[in-house]
Protein backbone atom coordinates (compact mmCIF):
# COMPACT_ATOMS: atom_id res chain seq x y z
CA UNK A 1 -0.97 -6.52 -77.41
CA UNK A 2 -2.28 -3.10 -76.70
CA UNK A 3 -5.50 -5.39 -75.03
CA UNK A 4 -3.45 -7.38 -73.29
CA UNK A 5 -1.70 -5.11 -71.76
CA UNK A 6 -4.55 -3.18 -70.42
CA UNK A 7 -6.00 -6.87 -69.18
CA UNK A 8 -2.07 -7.30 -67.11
CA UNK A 9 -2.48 -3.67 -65.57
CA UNK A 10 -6.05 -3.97 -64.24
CA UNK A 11 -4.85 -7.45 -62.30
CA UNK A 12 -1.83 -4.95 -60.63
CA UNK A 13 -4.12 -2.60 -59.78
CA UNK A 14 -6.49 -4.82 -58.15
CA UNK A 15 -3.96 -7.03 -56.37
CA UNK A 16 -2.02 -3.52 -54.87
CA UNK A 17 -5.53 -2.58 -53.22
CA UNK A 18 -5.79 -5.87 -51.84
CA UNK A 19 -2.38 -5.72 -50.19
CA UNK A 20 -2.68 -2.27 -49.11
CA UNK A 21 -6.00 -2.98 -47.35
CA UNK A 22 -4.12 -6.08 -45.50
CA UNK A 23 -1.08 -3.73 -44.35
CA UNK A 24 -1.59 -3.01 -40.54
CA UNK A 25 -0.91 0.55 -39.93
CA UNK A 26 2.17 2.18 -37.84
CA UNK A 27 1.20 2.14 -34.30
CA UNK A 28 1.21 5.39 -32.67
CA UNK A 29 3.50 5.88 -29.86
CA UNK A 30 2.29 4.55 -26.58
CA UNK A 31 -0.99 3.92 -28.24
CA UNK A 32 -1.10 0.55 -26.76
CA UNK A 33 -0.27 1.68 -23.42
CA UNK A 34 -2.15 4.18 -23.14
CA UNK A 35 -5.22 1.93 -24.09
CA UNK A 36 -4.37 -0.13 -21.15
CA UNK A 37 -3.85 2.66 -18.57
CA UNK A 38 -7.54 3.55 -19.66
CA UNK A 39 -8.80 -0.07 -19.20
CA UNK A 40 -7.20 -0.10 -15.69
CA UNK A 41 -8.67 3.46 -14.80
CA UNK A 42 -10.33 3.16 -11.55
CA UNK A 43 -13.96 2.62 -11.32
CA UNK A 44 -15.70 5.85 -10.10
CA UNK A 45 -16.96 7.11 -6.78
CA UNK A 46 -20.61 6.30 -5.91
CA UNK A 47 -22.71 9.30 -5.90
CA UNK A 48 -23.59 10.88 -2.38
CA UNK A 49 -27.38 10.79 -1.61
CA UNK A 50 -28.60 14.07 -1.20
CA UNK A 51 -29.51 15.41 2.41
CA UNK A 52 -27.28 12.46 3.83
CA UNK A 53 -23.62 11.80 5.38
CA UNK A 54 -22.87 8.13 4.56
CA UNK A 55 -20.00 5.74 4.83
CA UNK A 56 -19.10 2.78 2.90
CA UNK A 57 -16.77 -0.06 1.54
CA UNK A 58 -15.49 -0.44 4.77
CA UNK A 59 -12.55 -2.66 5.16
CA UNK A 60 -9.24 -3.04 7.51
CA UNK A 61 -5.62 -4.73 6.83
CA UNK A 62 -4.87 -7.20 8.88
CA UNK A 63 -2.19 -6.53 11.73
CA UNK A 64 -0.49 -9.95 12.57
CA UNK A 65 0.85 -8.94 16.02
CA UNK A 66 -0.15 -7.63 19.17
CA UNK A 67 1.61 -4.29 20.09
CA UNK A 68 1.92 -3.37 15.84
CA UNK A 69 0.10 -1.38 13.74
CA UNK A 70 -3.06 -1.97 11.04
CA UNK A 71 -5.53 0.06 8.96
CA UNK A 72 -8.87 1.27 8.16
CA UNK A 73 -10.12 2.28 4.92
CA UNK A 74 -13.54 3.45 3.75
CA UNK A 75 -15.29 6.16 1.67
CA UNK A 76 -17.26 9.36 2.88
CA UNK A 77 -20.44 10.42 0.77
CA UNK A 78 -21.22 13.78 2.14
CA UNK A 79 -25.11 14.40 0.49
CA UNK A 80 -25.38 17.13 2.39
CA UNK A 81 -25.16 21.42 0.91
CA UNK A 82 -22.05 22.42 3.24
CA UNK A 83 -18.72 20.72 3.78
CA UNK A 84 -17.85 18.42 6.58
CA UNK A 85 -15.10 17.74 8.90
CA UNK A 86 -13.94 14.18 9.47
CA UNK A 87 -12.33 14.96 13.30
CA UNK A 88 -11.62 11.77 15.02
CA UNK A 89 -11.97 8.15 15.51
CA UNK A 90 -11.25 5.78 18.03
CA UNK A 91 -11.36 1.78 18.13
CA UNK A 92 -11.76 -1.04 21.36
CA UNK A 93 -9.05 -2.60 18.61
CA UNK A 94 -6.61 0.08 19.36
CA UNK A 95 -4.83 1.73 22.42
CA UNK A 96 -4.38 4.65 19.59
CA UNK A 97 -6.13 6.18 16.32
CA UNK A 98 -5.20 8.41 14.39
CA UNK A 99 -6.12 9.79 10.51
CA UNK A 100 -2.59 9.59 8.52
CA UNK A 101 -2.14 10.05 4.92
CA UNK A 102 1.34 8.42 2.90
CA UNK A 103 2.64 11.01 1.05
CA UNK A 104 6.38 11.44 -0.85
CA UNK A 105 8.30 13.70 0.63
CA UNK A 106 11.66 14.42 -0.98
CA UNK A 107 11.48 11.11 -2.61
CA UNK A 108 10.89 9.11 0.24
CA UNK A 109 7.67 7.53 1.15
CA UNK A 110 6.09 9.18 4.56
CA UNK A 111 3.45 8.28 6.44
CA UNK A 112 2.20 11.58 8.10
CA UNK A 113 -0.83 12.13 10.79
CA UNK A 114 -3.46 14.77 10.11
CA UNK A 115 -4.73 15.79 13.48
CA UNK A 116 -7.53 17.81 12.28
CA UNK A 117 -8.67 15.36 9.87
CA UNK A 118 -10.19 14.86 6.61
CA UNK A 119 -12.36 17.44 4.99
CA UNK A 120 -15.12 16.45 2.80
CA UNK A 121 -16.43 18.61 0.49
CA UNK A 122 -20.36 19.21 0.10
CA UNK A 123 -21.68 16.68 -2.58
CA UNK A 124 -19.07 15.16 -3.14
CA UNK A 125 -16.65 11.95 -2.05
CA UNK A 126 -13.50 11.23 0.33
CA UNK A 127 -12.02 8.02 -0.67
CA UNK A 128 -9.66 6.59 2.52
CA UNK A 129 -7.49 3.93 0.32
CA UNK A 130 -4.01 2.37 0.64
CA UNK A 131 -1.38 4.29 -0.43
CA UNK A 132 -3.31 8.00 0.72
CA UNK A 133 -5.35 8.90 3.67
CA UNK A 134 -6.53 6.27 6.09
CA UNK A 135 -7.46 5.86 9.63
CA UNK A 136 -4.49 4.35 11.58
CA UNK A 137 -4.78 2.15 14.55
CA UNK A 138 -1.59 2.01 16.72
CA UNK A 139 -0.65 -0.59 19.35
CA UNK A 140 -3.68 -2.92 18.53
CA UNK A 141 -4.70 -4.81 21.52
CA UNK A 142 -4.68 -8.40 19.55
CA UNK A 143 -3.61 -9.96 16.31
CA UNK A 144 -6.19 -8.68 13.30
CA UNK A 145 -6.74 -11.56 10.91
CA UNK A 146 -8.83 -11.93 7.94
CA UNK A 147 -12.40 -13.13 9.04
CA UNK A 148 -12.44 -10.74 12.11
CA UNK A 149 -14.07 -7.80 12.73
CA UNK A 150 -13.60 -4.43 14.69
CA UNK A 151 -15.78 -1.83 16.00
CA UNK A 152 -14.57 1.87 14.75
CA UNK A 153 -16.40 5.31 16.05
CA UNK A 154 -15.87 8.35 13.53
CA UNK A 155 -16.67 11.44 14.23
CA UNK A 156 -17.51 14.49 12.40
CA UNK A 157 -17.70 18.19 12.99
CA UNK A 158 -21.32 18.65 12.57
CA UNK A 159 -21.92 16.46 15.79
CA UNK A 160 -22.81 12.93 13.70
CA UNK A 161 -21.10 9.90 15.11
CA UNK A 162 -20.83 6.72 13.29
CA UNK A 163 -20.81 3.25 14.98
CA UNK A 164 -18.91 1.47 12.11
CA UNK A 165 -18.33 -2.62 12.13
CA UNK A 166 -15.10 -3.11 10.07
CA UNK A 167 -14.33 -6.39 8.30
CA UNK A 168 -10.57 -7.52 8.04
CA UNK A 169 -9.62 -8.39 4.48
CA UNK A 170 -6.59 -10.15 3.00
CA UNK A 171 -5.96 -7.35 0.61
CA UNK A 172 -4.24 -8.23 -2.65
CA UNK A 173 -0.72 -6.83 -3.54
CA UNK A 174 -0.53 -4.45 -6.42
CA UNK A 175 2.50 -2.37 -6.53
CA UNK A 176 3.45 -0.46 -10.64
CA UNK A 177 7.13 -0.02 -10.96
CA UNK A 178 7.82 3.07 -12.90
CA UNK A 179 7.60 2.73 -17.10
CA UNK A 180 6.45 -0.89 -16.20
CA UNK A 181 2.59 -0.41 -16.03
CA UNK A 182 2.36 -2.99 -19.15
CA UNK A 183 4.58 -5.57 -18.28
CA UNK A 184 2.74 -5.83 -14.54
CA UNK A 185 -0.47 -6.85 -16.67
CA UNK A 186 -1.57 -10.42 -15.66
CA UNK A 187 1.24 -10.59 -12.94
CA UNK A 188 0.44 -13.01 -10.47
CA UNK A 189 0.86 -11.17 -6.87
CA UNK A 190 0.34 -13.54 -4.46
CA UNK A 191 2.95 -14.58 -2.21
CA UNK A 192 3.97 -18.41 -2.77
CA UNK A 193 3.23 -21.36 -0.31
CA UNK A 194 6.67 -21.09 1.07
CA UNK A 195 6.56 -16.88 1.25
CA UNK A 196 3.15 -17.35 3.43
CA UNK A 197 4.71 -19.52 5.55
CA UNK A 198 7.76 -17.88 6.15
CA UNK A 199 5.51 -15.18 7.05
CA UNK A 200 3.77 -17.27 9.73
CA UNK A 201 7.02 -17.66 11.10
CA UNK A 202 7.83 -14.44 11.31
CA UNK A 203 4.81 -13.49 13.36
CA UNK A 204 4.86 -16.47 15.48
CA UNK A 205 8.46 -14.85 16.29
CA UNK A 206 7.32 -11.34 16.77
CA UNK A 207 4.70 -12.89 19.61
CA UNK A 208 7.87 -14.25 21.42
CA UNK A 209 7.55 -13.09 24.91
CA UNK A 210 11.15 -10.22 25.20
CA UNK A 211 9.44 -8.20 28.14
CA UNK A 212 12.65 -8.79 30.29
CA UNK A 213 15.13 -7.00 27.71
CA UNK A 214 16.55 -4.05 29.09
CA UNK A 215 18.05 -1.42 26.74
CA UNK A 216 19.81 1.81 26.93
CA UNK A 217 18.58 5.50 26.53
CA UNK A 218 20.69 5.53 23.56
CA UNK A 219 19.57 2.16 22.34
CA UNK A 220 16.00 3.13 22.13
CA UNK A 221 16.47 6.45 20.84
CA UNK A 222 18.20 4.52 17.84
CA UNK A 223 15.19 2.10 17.36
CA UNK A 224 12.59 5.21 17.20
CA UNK A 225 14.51 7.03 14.75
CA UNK A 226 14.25 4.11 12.32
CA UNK A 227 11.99 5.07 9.69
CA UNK A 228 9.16 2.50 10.87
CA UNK A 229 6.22 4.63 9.59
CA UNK A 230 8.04 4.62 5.97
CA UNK A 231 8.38 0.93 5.57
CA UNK A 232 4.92 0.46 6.88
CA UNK A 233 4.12 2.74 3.59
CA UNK A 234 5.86 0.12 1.49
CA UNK A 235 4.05 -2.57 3.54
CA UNK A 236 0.92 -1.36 2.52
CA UNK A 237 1.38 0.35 -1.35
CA UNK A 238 2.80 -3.39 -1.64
CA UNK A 239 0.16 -5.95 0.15
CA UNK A 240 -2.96 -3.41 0.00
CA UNK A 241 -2.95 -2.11 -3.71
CA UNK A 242 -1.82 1.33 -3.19
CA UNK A 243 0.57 3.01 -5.64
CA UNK A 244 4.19 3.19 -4.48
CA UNK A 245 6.60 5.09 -5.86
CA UNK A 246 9.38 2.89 -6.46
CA UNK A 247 12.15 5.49 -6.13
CA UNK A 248 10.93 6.72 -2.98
CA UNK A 249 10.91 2.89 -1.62
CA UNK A 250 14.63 2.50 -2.57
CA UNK A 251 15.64 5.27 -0.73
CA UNK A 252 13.98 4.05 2.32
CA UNK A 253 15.66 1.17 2.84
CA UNK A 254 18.64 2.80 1.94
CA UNK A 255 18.08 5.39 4.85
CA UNK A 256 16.90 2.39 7.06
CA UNK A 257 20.75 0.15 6.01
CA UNK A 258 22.64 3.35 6.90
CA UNK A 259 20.76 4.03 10.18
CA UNK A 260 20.89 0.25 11.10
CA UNK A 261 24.72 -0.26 10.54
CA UNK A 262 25.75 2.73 11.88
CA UNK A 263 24.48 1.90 15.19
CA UNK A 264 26.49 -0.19 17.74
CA UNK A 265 23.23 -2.71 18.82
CA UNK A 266 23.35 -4.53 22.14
CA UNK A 267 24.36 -8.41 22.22
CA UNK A 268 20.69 -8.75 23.10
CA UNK A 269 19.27 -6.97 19.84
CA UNK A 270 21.43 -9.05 17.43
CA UNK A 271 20.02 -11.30 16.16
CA UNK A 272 16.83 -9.28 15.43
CA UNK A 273 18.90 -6.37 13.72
CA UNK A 274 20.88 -9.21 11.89
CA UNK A 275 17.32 -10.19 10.09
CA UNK A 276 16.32 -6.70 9.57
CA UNK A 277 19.95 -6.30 7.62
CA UNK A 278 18.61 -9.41 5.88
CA UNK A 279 14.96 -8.58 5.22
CA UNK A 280 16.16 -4.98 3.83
CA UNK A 281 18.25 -6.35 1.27
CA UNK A 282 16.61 -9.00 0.01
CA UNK A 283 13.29 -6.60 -0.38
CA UNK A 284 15.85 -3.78 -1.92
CA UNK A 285 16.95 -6.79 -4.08
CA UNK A 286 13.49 -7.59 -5.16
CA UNK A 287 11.83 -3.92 -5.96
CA UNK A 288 15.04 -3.68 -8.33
CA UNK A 289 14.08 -6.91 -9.87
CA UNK A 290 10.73 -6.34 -10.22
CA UNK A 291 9.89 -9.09 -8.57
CA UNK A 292 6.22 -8.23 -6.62
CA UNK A 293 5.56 -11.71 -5.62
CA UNK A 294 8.48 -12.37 -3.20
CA UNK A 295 8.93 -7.94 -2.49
CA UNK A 296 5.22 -8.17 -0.80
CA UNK A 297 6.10 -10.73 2.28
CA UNK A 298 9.54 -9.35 3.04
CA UNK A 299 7.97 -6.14 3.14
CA UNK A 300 5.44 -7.15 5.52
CA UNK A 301 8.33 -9.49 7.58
CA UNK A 302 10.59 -6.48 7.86
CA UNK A 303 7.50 -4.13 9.08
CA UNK A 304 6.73 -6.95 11.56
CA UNK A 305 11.02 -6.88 12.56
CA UNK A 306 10.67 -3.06 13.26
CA UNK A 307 7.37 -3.11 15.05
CA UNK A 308 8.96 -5.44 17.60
CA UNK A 309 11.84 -3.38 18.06
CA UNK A 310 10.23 -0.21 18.71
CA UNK A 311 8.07 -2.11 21.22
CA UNK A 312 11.35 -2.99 22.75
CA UNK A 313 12.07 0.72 22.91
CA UNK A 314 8.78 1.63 24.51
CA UNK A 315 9.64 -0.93 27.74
């Protein structure tokens, strides 16, 4: 008995090892995620060459309408021992440019200019990106579409001058909603058939020739205290693959509702504010649902709506 025994015991013993080495340990609080956040770490700068102030991955957004707004982004590699001033650029493309940066502000996404610039420090990278610092081209002279080029002239404070050709890219959308980093893994951003051609709508509208509306003093002082530099933030932390705080974007179209509708508009204005009532909803609608693939054109549409109102206010 006494043998047999021992015999029965050894078989437990062997068969609790067995299991024990099959049992999948307790997984460590945000273990998983935090794997992923290091997979989708962004690839590093490249390095400057030494002796040299360079430029590169240049790229703009495209800027569907005459009159509106786009964007250039790029990155400095100052090679050289002694920090340098980014000062100015200008554009052919552009009546105005200017170097901005989208910060939040109080919770609200702002798009702010810098007048004197960008500094770059010596050896070291400036990375001009959606969603931070970039080089902003007001009242382009003609539609900017993917395929075309521009000609951009930046200048620094050490007397170098760069003659820059800028391609025009059709920028994916990549916008993280708060404590949803995982479940925007895989997420298909591109607008649908129907989105990108209720876009193409939208712009063909905005080209609509409205040079004969007249408007009050009042009117247009309304239209250019709509927060049109905010919701061009959203625009582009939502079509460009900058980060946008999705908190801050609520709050702008909340400012935007309660600026629109407290506003008596002109008979001539109301049908346009009637789709920017619309357009802000639907994209306050879709941020809440998470929902990146329809938020990204109404985004853009409603930039497009506000653009052609302030040009409105500038006749």
């Amino acid at each position: 008995m006494n043998k047999h025994l021992l015999t029965l015991l050894a078989i437990l013993s062997i068969l609790t090892g067995i299991l024990a080495g099959c049992t999948t340990p307790p997984m460590q609080p945000g273990g998983a995620m935090n794997d992923m956040g290091a997979m989708a770490t962004a690839a590093p700068l490249p390095e400057p060459e030494p002796g040299k102030l360079t430029i590169v991955d240049v790229r703009a957004r495209p800027a569907p309408l005459a009159g509106g707004t786009g964007a250039v982004y790029f990155t400095v590699l100052n090679g050289l021992d002694t920090d340098v001033q980014l000062v100015s650029a200008s554009s052919p493309a552009a009546n105005v440019v200017e170097t901005h940066e989208t910060v939040a502000e109080n919770g609200v996404m702002k798009m702010v200019p810098l007048p004197d610039g960008y500094t770059v420090p010596a050896g070291e990278a400036l990375e001009l990106k959606p969603g931070g610092k970039h080089i902003m081209l007001i009242d382009v002279l003609k539609p900017l579409a993917p395929g075309d080029e521009l000609s951009l002239t930046v200048n620094f404070d050490n007397g170098e001058v760069m003659e820059l050709t800028v391609p025009v890219l059709d920028m994916q959308m990549n916008m993280q909603m708060p404590n949803q980093a995982g479940a925007m893994e895989g997420h298909d951003m591109q607008p649908t058939a129907d989105a990108e051609h209720e876009h193409a709508d939208t712009a063909e509208h905005g080209a609509m020739d409205h040079s004969h509306m007249m408007l009050a003093p009042e009117i247009k002082e309304a239209i250019m205290a709509l927060p049109i530099l905010d919701v061009h933030a959203i625009d582009e932390a939502l079509n460009e693959g900058g980060a946008l705080d999705a908190a801050a974007a609520l709050a702008t179209l909340d400012a935007l509702q309660e600026q629109v509708d407290s506003t008596t508009w002109p008979v001539e204005l109301e049908e346009m504010i009637g789709q920017v009532k619309t357009k802000t909803e639907a994209l306050r609608s879709a941020l809440e649902a998470n929902d990146m693939a329809t938020a990204g054109p109404l985004a853009m549409e409603l930039h497009e709506l506000l653009h052609e109102l302030e040009a409105h206010a500038g006749e």
